[in-house]
Structures are given as structure tokens and as C-alpha cells.
C-alpha atoms as a PDB file:
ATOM      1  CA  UNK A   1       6.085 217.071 216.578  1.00  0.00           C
ATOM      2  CA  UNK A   2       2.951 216.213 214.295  1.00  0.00           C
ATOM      3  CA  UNK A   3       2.814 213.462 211.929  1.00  0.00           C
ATOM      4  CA  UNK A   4       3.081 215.795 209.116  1.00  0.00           C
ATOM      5  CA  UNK A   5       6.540 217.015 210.486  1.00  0.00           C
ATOM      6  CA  UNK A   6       7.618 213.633 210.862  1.00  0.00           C
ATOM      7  CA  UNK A   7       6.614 212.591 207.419  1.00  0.00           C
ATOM      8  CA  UNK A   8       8.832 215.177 206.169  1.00  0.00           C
ATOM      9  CA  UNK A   9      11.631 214.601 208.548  1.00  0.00           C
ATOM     10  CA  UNK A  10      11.740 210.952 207.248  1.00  0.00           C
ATOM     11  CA  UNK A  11      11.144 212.463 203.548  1.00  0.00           C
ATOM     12  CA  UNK A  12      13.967 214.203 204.178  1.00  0.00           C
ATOM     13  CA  UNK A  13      16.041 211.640 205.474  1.00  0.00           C
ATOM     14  CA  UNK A  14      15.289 209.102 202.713  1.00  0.00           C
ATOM     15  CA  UNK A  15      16.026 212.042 199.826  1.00  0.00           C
ATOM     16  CA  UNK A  16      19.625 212.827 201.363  1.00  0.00           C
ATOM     17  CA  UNK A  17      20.479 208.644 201.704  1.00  0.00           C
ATOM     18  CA  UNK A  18      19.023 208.342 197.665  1.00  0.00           C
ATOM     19  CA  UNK A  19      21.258 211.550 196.938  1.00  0.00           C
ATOM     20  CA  UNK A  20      24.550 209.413 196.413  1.00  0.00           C
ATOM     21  CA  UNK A  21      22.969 205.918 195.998  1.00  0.00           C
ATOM     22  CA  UNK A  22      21.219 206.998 193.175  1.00  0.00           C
ATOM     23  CA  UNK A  23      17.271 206.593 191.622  1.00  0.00           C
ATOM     24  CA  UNK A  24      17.367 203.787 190.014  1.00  0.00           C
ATOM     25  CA  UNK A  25      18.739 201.841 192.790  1.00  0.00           C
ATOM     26  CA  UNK A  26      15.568 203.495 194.966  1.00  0.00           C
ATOM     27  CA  UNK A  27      13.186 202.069 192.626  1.00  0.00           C
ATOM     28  CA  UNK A  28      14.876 198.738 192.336  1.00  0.00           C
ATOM     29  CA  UNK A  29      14.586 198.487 195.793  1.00  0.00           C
ATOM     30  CA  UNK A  30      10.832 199.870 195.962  1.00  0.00           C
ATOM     31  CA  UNK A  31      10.195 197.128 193.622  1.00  0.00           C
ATOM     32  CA  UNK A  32      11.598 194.149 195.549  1.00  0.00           C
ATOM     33  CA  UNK A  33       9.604 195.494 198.612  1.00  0.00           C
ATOM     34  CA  UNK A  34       6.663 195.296 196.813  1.00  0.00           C
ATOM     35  CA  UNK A  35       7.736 192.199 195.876  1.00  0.00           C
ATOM     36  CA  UNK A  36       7.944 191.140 199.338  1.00  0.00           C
ATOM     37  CA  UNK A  37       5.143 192.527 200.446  1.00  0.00           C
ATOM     38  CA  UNK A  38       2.945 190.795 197.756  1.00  0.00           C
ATOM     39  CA  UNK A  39       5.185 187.214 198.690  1.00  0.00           C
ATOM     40  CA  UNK A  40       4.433 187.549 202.504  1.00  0.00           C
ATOM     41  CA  UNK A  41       0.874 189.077 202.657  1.00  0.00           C
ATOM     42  CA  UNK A  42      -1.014 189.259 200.044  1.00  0.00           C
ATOM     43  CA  UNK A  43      -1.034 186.255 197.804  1.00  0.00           C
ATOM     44  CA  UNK A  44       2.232 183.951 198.639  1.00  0.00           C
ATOM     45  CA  UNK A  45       0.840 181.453 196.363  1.00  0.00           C
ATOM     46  CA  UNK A  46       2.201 183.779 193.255  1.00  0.00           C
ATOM     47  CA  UNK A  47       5.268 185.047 195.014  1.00  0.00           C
ATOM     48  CA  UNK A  48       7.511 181.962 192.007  1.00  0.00           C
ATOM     49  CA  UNK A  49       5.631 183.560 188.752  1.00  0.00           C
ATOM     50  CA  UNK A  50       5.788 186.998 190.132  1.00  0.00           C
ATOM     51  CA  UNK A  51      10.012 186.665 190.661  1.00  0.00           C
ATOM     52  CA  UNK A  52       9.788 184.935 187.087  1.00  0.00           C
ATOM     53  CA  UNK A  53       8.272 188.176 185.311  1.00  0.00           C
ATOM     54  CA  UNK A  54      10.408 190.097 186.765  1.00  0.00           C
ATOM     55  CA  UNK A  55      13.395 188.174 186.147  1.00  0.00           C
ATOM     56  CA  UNK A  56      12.720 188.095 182.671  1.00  0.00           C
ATOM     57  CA  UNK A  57      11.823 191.267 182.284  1.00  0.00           C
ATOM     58  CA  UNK A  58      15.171 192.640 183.666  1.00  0.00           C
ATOM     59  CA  UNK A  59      17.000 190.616 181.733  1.00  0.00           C
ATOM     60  CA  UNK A  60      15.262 191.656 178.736  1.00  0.00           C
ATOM     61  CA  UNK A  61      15.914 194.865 179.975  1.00  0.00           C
ATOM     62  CA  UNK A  62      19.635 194.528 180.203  1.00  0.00           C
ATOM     63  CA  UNK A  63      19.726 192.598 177.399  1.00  0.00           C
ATOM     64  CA  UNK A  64      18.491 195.076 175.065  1.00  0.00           C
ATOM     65  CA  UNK A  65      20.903 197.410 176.744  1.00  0.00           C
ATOM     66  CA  UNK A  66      23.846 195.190 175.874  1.00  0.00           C
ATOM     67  CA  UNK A  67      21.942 195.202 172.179  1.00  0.00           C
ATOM     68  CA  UNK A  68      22.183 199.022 172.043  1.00  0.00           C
ATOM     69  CA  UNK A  69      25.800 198.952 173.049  1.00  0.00           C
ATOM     70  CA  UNK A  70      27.134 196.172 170.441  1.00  0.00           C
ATOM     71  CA  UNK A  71      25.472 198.027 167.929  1.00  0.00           C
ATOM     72  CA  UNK A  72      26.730 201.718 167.772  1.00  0.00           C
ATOM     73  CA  UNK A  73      29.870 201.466 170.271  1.00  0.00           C
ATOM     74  CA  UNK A  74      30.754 204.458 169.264  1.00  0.00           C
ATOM     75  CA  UNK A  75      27.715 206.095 170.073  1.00  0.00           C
ATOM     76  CA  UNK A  76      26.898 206.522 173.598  1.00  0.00           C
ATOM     77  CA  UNK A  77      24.572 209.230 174.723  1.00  0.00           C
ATOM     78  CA  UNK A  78      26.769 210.266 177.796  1.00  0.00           C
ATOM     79  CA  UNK A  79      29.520 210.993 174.669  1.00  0.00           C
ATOM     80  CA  UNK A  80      27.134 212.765 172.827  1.00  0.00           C
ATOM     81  CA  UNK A  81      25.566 216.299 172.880  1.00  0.00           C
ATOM     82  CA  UNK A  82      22.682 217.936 170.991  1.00  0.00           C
ATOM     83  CA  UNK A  83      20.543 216.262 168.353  1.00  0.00           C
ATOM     84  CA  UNK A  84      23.034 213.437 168.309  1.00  0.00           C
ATOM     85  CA  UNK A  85      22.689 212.458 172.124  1.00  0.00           C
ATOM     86  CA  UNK A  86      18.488 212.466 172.043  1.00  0.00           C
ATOM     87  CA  UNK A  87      18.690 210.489 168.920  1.00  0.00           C
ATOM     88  CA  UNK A  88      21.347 208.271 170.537  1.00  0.00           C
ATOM     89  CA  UNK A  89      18.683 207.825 173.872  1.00  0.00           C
ATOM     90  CA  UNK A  90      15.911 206.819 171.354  1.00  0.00           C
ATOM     91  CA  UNK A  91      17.544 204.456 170.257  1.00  0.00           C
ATOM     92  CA  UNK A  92      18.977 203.318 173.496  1.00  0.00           C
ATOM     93  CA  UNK A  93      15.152 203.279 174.600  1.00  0.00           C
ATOM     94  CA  UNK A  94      13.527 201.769 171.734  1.00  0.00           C
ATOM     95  CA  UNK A  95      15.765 198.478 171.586  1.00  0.00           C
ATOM     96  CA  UNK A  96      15.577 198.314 175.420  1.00  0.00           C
ATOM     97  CA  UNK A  97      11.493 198.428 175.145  1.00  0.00           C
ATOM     98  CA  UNK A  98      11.351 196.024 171.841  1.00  0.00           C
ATOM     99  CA  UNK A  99      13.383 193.520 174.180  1.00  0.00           C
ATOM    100  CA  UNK A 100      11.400 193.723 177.528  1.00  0.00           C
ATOM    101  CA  UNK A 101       7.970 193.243 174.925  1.00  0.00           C
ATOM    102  CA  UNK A 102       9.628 190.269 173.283  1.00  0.00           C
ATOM    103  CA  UNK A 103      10.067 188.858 176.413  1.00  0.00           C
ATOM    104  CA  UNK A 104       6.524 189.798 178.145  1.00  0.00           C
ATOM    105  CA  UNK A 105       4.776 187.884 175.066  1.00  0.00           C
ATOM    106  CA  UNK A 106       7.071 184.413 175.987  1.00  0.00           C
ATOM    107  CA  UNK A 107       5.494 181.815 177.824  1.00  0.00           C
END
């Protein structure tokens, strides 16, 4: 078996254990290898403002998620359909991305 077989065998693999975990779990956990990775080899001596940023950036994230939700309760986008449900995500989108840039330009 060639390494190109093998790459896809483990492609493979990795797609059908993602398939009920679900993507946004995969990159969460891309992200805190990278993390680690950056911690352990490349510069250790950032590794504290590195977790900060990202800390506050996913709290800013959730935050403005929680923002979206006390706002129009009524209005989810999984409840929605049409015009109603990309206006709904736009909305969903824009407060969580005025919250994660609020918090990116705090010291």
C-alpha cells in the first residue's frame, strides 16, 4: 500500500469519525492542536497571550450568539424558511462578528 492509499485510508477514517461528531467540533479541535503545537514547538514563550486571544475571542463569539438570541427569540433560523431564515442568519452573523471585533480591538 502507497502513501497515497494510506492518506486516503486515514482521510477516510477521519471523515466517517467527524460524520456524527460534527464540523465544528473538528475545527475546534484543529485549532487547539495548533494551539499546542505553537505552545510546545514553536514559540512557548507566547503559548499565555495566544490562549488569551482565543479565549476572548470565543467568548465574544458566544457572546454575540447569546446577543442574537435575547434579541429576536422568536426568530431562529433553524424555525425559519425562505427569505426569513437568510435574513435571520445575517443577523445571527453580523452581531456574532460585531462582538468578536469589539473584543479583538480590547487590550
Amino acid at each position: 500500500m502507497g502513501f497515497k492509499d494510506r492518506l486516503i485510508a486515514v482521510y477516510v477514517r477521519v471523515a466517517a469519525s467527524l460524520e456524527g461528531f460534527g464540523v465544528m467540533a473538528a475545527w475546534a479541535l484543529l485549532s487547539l492542536l495548533l494551539l499546542l503545537v505553537i505552545a510546545v514547538f514553536l514559540n512557548p514563550a507566547k503559548f499565555g497571550s495566544y490562549l488569551w486571544i482565543v479565549s476572548k475571542l470565543s467568548l465574544a463569539a458566544v457572546l454575540g450568539y447569546g446577543f442574537d438570541r435575547a434579541a429576536a427569540p422568536d426568530s431562529r433560523p433553524s424555525k425559519l424558511e425562505g427569505i426569513e431564515k437568510a435574513m435571520a442568519q445575517t443577523r445571527r452573523v453580523t452581531l456574532m462578528a460585531a462582538a468578536i471585533v469589539a473584543a479583538g480591538l480590547m487590550p
